[in-house]
C-alpha atoms as a PDB file:
ATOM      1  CA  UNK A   1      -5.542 -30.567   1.416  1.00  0.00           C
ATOM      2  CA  UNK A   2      -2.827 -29.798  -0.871  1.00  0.00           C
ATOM      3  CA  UNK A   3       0.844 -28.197   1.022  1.00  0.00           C
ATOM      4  CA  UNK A   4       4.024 -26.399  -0.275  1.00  0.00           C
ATOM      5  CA  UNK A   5       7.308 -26.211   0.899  1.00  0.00           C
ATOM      6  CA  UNK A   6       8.432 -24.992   4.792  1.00  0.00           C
ATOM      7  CA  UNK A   7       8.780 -21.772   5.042  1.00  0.00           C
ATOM      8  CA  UNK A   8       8.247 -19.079   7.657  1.00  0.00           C
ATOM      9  CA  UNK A   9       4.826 -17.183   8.621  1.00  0.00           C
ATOM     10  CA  UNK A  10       4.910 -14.064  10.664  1.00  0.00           C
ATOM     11  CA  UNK A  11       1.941 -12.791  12.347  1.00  0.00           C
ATOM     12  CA  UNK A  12       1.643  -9.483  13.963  1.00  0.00           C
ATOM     13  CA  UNK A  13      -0.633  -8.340  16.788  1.00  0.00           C
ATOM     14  CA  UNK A  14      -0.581  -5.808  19.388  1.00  0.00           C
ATOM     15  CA  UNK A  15       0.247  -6.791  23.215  1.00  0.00           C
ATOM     16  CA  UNK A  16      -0.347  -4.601  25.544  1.00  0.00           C
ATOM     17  CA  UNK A  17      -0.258  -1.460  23.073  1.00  0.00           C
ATOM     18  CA  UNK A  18       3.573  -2.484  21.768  1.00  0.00           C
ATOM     19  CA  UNK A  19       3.704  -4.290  18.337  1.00  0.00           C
ATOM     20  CA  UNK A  20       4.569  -7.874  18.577  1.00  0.00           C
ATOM     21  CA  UNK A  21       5.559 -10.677  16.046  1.00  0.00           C
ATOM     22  CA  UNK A  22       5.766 -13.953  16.411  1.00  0.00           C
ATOM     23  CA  UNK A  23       6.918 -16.618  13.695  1.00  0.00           C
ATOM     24  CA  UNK A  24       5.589 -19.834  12.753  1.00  0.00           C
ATOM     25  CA  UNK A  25       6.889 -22.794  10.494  1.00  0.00           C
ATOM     26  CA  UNK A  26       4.039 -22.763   7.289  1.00  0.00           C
ATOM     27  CA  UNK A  27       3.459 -25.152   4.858  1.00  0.00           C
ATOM     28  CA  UNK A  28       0.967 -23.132   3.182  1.00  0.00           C
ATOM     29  CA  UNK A  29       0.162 -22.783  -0.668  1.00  0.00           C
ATOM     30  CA  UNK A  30       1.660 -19.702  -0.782  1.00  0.00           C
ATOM     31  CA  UNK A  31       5.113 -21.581  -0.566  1.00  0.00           C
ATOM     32  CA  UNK A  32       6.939 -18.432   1.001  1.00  0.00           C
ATOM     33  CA  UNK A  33       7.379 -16.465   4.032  1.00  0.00           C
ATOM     34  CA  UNK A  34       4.994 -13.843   4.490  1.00  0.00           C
ATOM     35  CA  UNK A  35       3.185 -11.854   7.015  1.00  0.00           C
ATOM     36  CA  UNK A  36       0.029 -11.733   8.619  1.00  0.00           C
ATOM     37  CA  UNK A  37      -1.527  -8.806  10.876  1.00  0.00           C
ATOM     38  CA  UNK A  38      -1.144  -5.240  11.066  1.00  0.00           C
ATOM     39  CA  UNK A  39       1.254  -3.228   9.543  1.00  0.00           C
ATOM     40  CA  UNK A  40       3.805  -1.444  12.115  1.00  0.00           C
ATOM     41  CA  UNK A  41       5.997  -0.104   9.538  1.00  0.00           C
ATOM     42  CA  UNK A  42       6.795   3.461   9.995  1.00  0.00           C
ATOM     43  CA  UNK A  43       5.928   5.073   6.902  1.00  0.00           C
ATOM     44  CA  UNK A  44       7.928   8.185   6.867  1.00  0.00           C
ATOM     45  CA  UNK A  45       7.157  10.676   4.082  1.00  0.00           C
ATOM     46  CA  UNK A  46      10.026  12.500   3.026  1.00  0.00           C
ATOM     47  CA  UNK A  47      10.010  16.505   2.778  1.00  0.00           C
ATOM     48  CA  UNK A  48       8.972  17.954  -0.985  1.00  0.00           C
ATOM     49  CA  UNK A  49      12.117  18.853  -3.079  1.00  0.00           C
ATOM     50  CA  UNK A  50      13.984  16.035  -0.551  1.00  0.00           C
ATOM     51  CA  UNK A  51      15.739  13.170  -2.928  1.00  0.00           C
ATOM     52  CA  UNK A  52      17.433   9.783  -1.990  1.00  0.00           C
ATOM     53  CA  UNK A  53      21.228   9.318  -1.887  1.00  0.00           C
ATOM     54  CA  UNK A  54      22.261   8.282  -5.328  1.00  0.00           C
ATOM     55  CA  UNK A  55      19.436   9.665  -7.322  1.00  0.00           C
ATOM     56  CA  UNK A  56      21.431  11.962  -9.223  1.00  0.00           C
ATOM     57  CA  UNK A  57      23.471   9.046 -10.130  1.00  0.00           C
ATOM     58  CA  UNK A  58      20.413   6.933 -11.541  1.00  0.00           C
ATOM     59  CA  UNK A  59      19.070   9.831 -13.761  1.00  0.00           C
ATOM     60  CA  UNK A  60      22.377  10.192 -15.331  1.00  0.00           C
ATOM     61  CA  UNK A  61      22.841   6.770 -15.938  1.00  0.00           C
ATOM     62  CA  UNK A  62      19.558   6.326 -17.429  1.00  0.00           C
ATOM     63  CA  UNK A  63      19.954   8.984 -20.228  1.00  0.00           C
ATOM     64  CA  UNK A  64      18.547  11.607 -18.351  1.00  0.00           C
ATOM     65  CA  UNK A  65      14.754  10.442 -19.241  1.00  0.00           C
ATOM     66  CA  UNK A  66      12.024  12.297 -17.582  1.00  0.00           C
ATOM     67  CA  UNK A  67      10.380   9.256 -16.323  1.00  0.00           C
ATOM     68  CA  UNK A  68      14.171   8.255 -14.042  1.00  0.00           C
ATOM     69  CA  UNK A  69      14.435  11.350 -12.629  1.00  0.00           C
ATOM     70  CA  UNK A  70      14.035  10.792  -8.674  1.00  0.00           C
ATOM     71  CA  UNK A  71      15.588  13.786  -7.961  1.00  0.00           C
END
């Protein structure tokens, strides 16, 4: 069975109701870290009209073209 190089896996499971993670050394074909499980990333929508710190910055620098502008 063919390996690749160490690297990290990180599975997640729930224990007890609380998220948990535990990581393993891999040697997988994948040949990088990566994650296994559920997801328990809080995906926080941001409020309409609500814009990231900087964006004004990136539309200006990008010739103010309609598909920059994260404003």
């Amino acid at each position: 069975m063919p390996t690749g190089p160490l690297h990290d896996r990180a599975v997640n499971s729930l224990v007890n109701g609380e998220p948990a993670q535990e990581v393993f050394p891999c040697r997988c074909t994948i040949g990088e870290d990566h994650i296994e499980g559920p997801d328990f990333v809080d995906h926080e929508e941001e409020p309409e009209g609500h814009s990231f710190a900087g964006a004004e910055e990136i539309w200006l620098s990008s010739g103010m073209d309609e598909d920059y502008d994260f404003r």
